[in-house]
C-alpha atoms as a PDB file:
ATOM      1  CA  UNK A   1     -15.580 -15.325  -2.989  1.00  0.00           C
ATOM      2  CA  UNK A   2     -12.244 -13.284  -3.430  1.00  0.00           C
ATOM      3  CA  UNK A   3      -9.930 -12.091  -5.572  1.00  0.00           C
ATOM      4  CA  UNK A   4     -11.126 -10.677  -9.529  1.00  0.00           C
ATOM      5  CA  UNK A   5     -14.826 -11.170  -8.927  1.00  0.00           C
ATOM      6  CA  UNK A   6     -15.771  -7.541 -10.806  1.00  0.00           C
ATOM      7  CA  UNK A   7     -16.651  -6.242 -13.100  1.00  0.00           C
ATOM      8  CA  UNK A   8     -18.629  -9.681 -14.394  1.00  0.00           C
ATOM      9  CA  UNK A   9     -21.224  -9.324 -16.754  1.00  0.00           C
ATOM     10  CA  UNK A  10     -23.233 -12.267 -18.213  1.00  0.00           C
ATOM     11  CA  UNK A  11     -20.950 -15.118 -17.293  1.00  0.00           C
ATOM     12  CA  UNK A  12     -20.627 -18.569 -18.318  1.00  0.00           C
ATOM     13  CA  UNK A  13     -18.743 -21.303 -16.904  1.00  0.00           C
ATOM     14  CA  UNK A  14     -17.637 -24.860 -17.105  1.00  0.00           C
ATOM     15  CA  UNK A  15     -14.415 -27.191 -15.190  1.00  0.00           C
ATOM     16  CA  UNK A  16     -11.622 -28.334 -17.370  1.00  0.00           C
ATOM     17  CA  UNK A  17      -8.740 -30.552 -16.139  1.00  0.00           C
ATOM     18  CA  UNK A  18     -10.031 -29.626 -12.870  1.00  0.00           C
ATOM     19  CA  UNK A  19     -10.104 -25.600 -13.049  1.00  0.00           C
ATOM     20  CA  UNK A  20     -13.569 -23.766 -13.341  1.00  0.00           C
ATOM     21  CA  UNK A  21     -13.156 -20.584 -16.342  1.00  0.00           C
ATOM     22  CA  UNK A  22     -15.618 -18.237 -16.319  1.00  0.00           C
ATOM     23  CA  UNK A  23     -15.952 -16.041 -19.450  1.00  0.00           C
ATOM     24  CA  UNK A  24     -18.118 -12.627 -19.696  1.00  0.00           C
ATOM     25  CA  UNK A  25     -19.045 -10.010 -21.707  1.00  0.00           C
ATOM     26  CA  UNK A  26     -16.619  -7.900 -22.836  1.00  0.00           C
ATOM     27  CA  UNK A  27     -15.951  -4.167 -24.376  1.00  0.00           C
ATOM     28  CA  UNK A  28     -13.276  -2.693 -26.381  1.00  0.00           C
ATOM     29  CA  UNK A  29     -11.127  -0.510 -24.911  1.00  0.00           C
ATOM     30  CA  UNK A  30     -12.842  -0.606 -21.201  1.00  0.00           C
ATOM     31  CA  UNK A  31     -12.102  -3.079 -18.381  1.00  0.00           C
ATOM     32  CA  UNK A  32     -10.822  -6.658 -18.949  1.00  0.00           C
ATOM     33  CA  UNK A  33     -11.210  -6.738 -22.977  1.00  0.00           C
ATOM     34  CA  UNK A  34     -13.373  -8.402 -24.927  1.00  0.00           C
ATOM     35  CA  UNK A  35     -14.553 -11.855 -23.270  1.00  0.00           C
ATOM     36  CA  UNK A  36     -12.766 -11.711 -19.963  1.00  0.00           C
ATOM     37  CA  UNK A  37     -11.231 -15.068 -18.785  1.00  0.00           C
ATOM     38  CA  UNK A  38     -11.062 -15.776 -14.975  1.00  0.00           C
ATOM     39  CA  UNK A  39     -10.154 -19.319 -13.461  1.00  0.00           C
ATOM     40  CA  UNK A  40     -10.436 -20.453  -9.720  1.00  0.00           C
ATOM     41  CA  UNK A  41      -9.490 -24.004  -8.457  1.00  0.00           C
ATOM     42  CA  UNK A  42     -11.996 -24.016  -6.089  1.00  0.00           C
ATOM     43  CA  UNK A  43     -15.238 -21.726  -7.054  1.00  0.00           C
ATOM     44  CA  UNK A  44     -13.755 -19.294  -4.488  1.00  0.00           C
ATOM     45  CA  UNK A  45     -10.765 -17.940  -5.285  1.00  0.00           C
ATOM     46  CA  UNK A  46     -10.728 -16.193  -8.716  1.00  0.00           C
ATOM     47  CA  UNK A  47      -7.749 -15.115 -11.189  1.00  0.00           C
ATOM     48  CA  UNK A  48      -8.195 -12.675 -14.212  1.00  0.00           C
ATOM     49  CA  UNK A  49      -6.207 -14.414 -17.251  1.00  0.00           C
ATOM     50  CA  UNK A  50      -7.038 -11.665 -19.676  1.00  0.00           C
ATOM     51  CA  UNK A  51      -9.198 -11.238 -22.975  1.00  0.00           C
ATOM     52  CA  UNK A  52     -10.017 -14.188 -24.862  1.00  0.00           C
ATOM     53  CA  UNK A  53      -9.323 -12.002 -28.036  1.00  0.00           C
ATOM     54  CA  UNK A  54      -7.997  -8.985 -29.214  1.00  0.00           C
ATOM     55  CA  UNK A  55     -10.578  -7.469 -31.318  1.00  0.00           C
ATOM     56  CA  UNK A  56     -14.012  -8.236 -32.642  1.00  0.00           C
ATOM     57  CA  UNK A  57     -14.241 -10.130 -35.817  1.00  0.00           C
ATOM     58  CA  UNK A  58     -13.912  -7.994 -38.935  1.00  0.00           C
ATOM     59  CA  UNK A  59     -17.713  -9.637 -40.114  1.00  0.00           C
ATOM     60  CA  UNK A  60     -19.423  -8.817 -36.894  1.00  0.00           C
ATOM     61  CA  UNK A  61     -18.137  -5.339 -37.235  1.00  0.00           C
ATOM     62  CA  UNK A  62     -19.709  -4.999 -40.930  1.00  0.00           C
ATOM     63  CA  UNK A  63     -22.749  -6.943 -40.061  1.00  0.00           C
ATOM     64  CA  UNK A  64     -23.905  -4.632 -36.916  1.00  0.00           C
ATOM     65  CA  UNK A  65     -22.432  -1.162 -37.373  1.00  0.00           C
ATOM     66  CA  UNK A  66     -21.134   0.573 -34.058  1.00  0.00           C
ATOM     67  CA  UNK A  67     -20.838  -2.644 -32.243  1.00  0.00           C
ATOM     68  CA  UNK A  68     -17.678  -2.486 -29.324  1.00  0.00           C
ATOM     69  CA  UNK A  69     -18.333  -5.455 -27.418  1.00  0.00           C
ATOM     70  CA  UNK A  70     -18.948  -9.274 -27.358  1.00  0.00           C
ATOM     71  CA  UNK A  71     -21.609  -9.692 -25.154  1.00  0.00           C
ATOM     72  CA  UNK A  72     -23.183 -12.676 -23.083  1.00  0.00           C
ATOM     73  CA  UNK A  73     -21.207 -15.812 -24.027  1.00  0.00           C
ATOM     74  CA  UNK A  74     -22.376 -19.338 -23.625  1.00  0.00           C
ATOM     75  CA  UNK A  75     -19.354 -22.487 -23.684  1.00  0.00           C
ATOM     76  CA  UNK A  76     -19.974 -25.646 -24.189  1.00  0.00           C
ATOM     77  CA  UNK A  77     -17.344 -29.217 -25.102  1.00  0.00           C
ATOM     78  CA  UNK A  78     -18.351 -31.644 -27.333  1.00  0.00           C
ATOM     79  CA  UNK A  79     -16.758 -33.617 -30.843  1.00  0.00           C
ATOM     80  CA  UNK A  80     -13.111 -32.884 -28.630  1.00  0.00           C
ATOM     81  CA  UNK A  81     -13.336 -28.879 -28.900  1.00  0.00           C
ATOM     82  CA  UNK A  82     -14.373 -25.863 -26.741  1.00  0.00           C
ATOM     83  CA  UNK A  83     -17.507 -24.066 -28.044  1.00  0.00           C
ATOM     84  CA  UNK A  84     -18.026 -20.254 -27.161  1.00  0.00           C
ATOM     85  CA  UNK A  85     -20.784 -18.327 -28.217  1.00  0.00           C
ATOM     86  CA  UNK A  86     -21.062 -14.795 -28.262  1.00  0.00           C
ATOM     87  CA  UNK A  87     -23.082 -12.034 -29.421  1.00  0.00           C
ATOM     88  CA  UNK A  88     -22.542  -8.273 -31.088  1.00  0.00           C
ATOM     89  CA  UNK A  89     -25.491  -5.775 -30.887  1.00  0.00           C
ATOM     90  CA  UNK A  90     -25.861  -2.261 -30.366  1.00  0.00           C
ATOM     91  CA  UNK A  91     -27.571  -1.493 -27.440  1.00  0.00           C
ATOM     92  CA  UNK A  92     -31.543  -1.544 -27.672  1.00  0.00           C
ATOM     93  CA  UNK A  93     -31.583  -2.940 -31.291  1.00  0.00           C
ATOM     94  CA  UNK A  94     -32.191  -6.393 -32.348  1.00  0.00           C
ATOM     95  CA  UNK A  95     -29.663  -5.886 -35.375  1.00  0.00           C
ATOM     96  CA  UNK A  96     -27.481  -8.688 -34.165  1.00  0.00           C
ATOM     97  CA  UNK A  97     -25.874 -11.406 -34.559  1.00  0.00           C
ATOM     98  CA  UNK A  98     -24.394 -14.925 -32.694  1.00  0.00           C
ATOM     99  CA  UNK A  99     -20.603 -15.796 -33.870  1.00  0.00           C
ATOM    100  CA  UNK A 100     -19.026 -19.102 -32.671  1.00  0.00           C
ATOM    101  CA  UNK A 101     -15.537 -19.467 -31.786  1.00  0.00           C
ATOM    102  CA  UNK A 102     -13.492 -23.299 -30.770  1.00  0.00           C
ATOM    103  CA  UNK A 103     -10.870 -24.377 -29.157  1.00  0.00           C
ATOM    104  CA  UNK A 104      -9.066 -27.635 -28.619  1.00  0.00           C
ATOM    105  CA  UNK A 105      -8.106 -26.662 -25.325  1.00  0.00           C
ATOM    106  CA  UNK A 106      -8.624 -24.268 -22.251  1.00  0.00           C
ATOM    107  CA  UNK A 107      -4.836 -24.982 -21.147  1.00  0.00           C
ATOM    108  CA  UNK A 108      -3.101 -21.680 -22.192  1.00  0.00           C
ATOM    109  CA  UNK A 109       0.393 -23.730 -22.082  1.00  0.00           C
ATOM    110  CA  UNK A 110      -0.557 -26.479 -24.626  1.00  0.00           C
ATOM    111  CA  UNK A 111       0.628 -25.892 -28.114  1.00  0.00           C
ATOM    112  CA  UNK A 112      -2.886 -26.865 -29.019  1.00  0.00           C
ATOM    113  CA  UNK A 113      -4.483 -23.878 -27.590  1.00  0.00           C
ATOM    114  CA  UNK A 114      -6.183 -21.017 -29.778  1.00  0.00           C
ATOM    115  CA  UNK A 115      -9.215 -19.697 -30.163  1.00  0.00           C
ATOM    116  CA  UNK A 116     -10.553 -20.113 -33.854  1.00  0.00           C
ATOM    117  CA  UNK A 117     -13.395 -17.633 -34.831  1.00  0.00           C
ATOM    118  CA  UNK A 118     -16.067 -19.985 -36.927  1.00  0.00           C
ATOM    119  CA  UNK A 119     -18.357 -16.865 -38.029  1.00  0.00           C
ATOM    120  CA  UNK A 120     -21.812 -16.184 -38.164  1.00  0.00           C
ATOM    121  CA  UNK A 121     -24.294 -18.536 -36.299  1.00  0.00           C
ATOM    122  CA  UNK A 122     -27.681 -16.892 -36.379  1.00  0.00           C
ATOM    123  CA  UNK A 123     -28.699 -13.493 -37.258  1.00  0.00           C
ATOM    124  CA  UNK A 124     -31.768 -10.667 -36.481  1.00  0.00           C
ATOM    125  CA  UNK A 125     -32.413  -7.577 -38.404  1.00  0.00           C
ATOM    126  CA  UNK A 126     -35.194  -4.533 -37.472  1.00  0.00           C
ATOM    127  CA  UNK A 127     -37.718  -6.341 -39.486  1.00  0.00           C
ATOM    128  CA  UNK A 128     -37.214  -9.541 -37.243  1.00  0.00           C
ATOM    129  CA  UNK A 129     -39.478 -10.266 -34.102  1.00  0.00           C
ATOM    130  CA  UNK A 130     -36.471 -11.856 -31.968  1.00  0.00           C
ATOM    131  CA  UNK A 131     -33.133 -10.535 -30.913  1.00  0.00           C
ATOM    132  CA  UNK A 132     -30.320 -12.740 -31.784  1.00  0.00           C
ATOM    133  CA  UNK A 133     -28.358 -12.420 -28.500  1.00  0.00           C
ATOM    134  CA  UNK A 134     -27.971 -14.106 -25.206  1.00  0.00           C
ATOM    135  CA  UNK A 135     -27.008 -17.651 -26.666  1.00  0.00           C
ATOM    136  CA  UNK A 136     -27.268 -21.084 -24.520  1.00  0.00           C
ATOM    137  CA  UNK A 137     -26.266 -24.651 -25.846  1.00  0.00           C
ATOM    138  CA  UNK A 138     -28.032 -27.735 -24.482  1.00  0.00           C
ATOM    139  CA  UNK A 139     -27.938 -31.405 -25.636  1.00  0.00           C
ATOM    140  CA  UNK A 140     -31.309 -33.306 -25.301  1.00  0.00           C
ATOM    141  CA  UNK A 141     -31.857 -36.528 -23.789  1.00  0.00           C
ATOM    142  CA  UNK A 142     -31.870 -38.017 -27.407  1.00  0.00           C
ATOM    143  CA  UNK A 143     -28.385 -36.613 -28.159  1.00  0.00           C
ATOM    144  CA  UNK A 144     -29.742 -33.427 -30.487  1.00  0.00           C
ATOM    145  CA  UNK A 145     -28.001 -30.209 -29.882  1.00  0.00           C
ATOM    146  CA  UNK A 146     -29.787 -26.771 -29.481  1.00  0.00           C
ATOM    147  CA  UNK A 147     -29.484 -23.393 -28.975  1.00  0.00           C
ATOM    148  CA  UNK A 148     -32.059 -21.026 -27.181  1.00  0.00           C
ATOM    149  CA  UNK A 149     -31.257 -17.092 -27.428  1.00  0.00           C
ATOM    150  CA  UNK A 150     -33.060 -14.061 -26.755  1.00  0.00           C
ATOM    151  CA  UNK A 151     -33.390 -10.677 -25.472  1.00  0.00           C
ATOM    152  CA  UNK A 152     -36.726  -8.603 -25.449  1.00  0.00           C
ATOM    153  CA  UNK A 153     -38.691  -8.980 -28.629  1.00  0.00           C
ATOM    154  CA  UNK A 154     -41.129 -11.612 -29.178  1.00  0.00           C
ATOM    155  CA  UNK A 155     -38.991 -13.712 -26.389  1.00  0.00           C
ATOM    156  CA  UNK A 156     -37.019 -16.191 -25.883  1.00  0.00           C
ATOM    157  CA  UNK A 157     -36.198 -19.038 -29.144  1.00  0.00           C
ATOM    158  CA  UNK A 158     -34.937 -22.096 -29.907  1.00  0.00           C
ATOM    159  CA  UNK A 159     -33.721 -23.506 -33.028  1.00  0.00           C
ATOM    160  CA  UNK A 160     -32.109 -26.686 -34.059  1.00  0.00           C
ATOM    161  CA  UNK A 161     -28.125 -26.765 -33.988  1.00  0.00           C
ATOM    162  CA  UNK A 162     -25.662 -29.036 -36.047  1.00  0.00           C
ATOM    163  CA  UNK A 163     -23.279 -30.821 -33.380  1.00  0.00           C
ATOM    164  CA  UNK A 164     -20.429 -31.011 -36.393  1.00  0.00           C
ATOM    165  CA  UNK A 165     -20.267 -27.364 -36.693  1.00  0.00           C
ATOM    166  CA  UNK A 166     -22.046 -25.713 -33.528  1.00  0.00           C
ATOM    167  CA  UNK A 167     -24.694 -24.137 -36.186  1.00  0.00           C
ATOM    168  CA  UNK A 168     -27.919 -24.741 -37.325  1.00  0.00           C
ATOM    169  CA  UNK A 169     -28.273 -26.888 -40.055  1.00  0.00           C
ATOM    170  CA  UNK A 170     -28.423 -26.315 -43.924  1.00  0.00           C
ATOM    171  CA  UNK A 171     -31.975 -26.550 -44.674  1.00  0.00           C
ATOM    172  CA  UNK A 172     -33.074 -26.967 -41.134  1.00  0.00           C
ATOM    173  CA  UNK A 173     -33.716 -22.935 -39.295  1.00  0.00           C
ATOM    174  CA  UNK A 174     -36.906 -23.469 -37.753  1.00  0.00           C
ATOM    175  CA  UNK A 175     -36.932 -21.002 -35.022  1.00  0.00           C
ATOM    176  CA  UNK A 176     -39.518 -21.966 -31.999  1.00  0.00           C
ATOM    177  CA  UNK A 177     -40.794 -20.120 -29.312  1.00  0.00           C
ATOM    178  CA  UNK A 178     -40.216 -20.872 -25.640  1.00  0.00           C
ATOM    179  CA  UNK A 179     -40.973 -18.036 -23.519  1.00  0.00           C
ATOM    180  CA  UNK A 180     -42.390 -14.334 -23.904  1.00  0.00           C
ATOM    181  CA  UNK A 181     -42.960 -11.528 -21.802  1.00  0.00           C
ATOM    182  CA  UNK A 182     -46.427  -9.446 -23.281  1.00  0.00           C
ATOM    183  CA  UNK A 183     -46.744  -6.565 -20.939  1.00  0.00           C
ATOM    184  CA  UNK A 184     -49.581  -3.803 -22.044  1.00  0.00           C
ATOM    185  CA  UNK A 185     -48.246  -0.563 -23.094  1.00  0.00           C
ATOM    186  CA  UNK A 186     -44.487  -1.748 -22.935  1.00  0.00           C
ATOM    187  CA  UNK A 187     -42.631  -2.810 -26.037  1.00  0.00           C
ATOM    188  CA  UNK A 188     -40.909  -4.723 -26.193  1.00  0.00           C
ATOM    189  CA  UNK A 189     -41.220  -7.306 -23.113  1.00  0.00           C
ATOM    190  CA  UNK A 190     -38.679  -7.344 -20.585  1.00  0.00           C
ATOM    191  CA  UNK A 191     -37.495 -10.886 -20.992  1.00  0.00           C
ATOM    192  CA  UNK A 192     -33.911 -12.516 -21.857  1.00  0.00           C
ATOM    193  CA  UNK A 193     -30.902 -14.488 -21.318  1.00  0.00           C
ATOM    194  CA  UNK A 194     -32.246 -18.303 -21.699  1.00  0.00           C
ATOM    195  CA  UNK A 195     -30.749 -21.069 -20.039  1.00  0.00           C
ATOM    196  CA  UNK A 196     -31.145 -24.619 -20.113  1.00  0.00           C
ATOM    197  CA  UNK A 197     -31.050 -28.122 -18.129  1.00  0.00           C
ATOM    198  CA  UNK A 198     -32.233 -31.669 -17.937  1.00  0.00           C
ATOM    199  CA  UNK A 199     -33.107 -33.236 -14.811  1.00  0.00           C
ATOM    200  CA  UNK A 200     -35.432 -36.238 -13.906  1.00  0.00           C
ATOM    201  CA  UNK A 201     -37.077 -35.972 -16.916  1.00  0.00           C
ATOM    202  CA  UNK A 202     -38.139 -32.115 -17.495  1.00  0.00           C
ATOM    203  CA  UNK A 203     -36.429 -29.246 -18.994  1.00  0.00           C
ATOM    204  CA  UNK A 204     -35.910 -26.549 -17.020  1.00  0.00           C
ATOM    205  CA  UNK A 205     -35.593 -22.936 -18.449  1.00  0.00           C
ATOM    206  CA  UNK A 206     -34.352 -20.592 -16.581  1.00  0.00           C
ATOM    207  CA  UNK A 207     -34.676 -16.676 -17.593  1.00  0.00           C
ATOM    208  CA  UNK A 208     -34.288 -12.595 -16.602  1.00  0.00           C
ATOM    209  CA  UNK A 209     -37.073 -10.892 -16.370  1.00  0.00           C
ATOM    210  CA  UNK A 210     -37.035  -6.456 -15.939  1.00  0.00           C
ATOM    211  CA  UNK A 211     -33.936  -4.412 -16.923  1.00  0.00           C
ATOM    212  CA  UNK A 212     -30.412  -4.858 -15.787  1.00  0.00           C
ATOM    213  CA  UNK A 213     -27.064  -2.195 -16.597  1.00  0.00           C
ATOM    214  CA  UNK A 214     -28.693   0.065 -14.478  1.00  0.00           C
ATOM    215  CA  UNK A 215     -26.217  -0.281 -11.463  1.00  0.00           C
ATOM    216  CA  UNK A 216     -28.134  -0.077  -7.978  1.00  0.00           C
ATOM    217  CA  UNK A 217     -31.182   0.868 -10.179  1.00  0.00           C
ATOM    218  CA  UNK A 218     -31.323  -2.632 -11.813  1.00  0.00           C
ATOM    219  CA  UNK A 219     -34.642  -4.702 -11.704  1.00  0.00           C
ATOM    220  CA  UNK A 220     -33.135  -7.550 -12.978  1.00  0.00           C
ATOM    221  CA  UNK A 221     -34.441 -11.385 -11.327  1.00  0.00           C
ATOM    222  CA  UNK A 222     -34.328 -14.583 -12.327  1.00  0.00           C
ATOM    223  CA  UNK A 223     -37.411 -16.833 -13.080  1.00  0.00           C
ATOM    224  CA  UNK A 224     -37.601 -20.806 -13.899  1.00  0.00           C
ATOM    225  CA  UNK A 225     -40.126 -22.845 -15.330  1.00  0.00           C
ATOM    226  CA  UNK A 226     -40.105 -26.406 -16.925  1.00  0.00           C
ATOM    227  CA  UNK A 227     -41.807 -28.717 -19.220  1.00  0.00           C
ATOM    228  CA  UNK A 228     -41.560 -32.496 -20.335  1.00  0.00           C
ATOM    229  CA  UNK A 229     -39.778 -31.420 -24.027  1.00  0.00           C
ATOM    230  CA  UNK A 230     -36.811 -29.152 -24.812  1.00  0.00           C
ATOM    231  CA  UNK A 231     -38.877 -26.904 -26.793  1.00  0.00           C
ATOM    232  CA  UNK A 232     -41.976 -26.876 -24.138  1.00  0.00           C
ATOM    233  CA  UNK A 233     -44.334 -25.925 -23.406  1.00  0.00           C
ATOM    234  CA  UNK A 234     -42.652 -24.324 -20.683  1.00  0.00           C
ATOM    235  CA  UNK A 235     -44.674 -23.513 -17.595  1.00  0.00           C
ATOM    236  CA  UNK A 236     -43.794 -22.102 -13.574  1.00  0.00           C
ATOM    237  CA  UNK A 237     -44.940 -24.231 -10.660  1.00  0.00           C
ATOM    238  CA  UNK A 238     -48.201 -22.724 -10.953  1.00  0.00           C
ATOM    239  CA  UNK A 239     -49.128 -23.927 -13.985  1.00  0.00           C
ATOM    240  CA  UNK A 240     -49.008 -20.682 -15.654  1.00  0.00           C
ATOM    241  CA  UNK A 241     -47.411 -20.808 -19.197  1.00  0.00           C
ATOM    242  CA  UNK A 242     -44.149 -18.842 -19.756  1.00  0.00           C
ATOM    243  CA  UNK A 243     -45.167 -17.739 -23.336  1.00  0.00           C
ATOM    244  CA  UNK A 244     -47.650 -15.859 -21.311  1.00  0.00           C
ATOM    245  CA  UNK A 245     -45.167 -13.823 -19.205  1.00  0.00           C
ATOM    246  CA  UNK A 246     -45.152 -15.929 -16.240  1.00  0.00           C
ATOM    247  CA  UNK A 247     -42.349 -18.489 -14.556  1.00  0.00           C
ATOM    248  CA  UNK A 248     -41.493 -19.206 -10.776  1.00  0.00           C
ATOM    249  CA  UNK A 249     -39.558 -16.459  -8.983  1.00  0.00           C
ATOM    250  CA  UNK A 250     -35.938 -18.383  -8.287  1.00  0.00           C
ATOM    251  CA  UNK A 251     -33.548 -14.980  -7.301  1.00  0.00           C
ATOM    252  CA  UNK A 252     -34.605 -11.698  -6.344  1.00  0.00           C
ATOM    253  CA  UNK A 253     -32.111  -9.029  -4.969  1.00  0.00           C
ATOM    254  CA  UNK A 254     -31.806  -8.100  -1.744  1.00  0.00           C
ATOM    255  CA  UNK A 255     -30.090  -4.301   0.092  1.00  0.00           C
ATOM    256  CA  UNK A 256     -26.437  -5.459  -0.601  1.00  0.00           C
ATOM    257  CA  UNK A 257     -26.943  -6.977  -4.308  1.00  0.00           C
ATOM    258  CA  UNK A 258     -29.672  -5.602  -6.596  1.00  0.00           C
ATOM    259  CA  UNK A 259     -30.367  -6.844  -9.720  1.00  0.00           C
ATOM    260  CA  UNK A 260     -29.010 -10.526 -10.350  1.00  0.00           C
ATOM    261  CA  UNK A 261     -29.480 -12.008 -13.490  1.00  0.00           C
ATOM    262  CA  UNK A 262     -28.354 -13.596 -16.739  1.00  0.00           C
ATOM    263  CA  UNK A 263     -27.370 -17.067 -14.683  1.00  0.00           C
ATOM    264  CA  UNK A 264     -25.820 -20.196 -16.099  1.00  0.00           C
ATOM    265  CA  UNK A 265     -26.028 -23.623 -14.687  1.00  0.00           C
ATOM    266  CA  UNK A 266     -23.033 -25.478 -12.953  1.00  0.00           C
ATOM    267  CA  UNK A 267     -23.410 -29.318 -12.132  1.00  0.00           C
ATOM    268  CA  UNK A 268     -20.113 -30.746 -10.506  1.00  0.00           C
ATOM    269  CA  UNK A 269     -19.506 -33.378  -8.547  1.00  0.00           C
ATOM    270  CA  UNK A 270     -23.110 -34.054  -7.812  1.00  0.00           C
ATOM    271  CA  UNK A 271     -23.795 -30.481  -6.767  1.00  0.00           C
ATOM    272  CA  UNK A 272     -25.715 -27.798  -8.176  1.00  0.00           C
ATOM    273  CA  UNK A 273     -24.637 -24.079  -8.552  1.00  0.00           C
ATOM    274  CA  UNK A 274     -26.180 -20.882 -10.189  1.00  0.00           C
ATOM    275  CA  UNK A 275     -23.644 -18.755 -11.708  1.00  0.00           C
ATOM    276  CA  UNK A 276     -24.708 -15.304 -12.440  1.00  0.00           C
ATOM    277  CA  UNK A 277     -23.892 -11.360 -11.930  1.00  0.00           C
ATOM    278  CA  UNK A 278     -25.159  -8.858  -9.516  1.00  0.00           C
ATOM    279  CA  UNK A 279     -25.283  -5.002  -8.775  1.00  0.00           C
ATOM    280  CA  UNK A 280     -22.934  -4.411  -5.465  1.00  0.00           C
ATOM    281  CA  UNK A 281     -25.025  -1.756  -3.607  1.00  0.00           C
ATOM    282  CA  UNK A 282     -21.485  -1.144  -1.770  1.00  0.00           C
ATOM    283  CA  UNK A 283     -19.543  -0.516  -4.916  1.00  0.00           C
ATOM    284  CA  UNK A 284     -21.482   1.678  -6.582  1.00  0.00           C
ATOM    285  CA  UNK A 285     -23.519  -0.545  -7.920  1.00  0.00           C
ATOM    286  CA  UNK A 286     -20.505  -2.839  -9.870  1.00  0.00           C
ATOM    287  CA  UNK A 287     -21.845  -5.895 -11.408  1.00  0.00           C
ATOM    288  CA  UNK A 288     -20.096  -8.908  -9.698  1.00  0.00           C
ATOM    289  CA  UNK A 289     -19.738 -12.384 -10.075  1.00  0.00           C
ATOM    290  CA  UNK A 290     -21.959 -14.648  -7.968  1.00  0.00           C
ATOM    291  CA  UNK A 291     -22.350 -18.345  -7.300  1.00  0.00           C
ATOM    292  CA  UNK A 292     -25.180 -19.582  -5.234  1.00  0.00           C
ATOM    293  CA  UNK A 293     -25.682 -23.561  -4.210  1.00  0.00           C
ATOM    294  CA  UNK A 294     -29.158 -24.676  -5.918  1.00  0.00           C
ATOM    295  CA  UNK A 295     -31.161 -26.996  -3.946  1.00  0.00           C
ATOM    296  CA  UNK A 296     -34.041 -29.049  -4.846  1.00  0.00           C
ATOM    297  CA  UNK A 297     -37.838 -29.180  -3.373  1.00  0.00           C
ATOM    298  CA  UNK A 298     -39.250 -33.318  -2.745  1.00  0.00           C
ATOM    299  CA  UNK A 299     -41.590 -32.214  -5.941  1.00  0.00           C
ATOM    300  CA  UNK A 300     -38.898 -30.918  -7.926  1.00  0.00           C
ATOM    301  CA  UNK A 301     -38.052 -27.327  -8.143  1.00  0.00           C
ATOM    302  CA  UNK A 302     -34.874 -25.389  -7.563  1.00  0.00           C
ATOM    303  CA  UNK A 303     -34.450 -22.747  -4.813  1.00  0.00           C
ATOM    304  CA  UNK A 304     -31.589 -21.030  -4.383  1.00  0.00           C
ATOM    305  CA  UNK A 305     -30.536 -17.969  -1.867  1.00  0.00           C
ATOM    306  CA  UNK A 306     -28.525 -14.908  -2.947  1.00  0.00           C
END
């Protein structure tokens, strides 16, 4: 790939009108603003547009003191509008929360574009056993829309999602469990950024295991596992259960790029592509925005090469 391929942290992505955006995690007042916005016609070439907005939402800023970024968005279309997730932490803490933003359109030039900040999805405090960051929307095969999150803690959740308003729904929080990471003498376990698909009949959850934002030093890779319901039991092609710490090892880094991680999913066209950031051992270790072609085993597991 070419062109503004770093620094990507945590991207999502999805093709409009025949473009593919990718959106990332964002700071204020370092590198591309807060969600950076990058289009290529062809998964190769790659533009910077510039911030999707201009500062984090006043609530977000009461709600988790010190916060300067919006981290680790997730996008989504449905009911005729753009969904973006995104989350404000501090780093380390699980006082966080999950804001939703729409849009009617990813076309800059239409007077229908603007992004519309919607407010608090789904909070954590200190008290809390999850981590309300690292959002990821999927619709089931039944039409019922979800959203899995998760970073460190007691693991990786899912809860229940209203498609009319891209939250969960009044009277209905439920938070589940899907994966967990219990390693002796380490808390919490080293597990987050959830993602989602359906094929052939299984869900397949996909999730980084060790430590990224560590440059060259990262230890960040990417495991899979899948089970017959969105909400699992989720298990690696061992058999082993992922609430137990274990999944199928799908991307490990190699000399050049250490640490990928925090993928999304991209099906277009009839192909399959993993989207996700690694550590360029010949930049200094600048996180940088990959995309690797997923192919399938006869028995139904992805494999993918860095």
């Amino acid at each position: 790939m070419s062109g503004d391929i770093a620094p990507v942290h945590d991207p999502c992505i999805i093709k409009a009108n025949g473009l593919y955006h990718v959106f990332c995690t964002g700071h204020e007042g370092e590198g591309s603003g807060l969600i950076p916005w990058r289009t290529s016609p062809d998964l190769e070439h790659w533009e910077l547009k510039g911030p999707l907005f201009p500062t984090i939402p006043a609530w977000a800023k009461e709600a988790v003191p010190g916060t300067r970024g919006m981290w680790a968005p997730d996008i989504a279309f449905f009911n005729n509008r753009y969904h973006l997730w995104y989350s404000c932490s501090t780093f380390g803490s699980n006082r966080s929360v999950i804001g939703l933003a729409t849009n009617a359109t990813l076309d800059p030039d239409s007077p229908d574009y603007g992004w519309q900040d919607r407010g608090l999805v789904i909070e954590s405090h200190a008290e809390d056993d999850f981590n309300a960051i690292d959002s990821n929307h999927i619709e089931d095969r039944e039409g019922n829309h979800w959203l899995s999150l998760g970073s460190f803690w007691s693991g990786l959740k899912l809860l229940p999602m209203d498609p009319r308003t891209g939250k969960p729904p009044a009277g209905n929080r439920e938070i589940r469990s899907l994966a967990s990471r219990p390693v002796p003498d380490r808390a919490p376990g080293a597990i987050e950024a959830p993602f989602m698909i359906e094929r052939d009949g299984y869900y397949y959850l996909f999730a980084s295991f060790d430590y990224c934002c560590r440059g060259e030093s990262s230890s960040y890779y990417i495991v899979v596992g899948r089970a017959r319901d969105v909400a699992g039991p989720f298990a690696g092609q061992d058999g082993r259960s992922m609430m137990d710490g274990y999944g199928t090892l799908l991307l490990r880094g190699d000399r050049d790029f250490r640490g990928p991680g925090h993928n999304a999913f991209l099906r277009d066209d009839g192909a399959d592509y993993l989207v996700y950031h690694a550590y360029d051992a010949g930049q200094d270790g600048l996180a940088t925005l990959r995309i690797s072609p997923v192919t399938w085993t006869p028995d139904g597991w992805p494999t993918v090469t860095l």
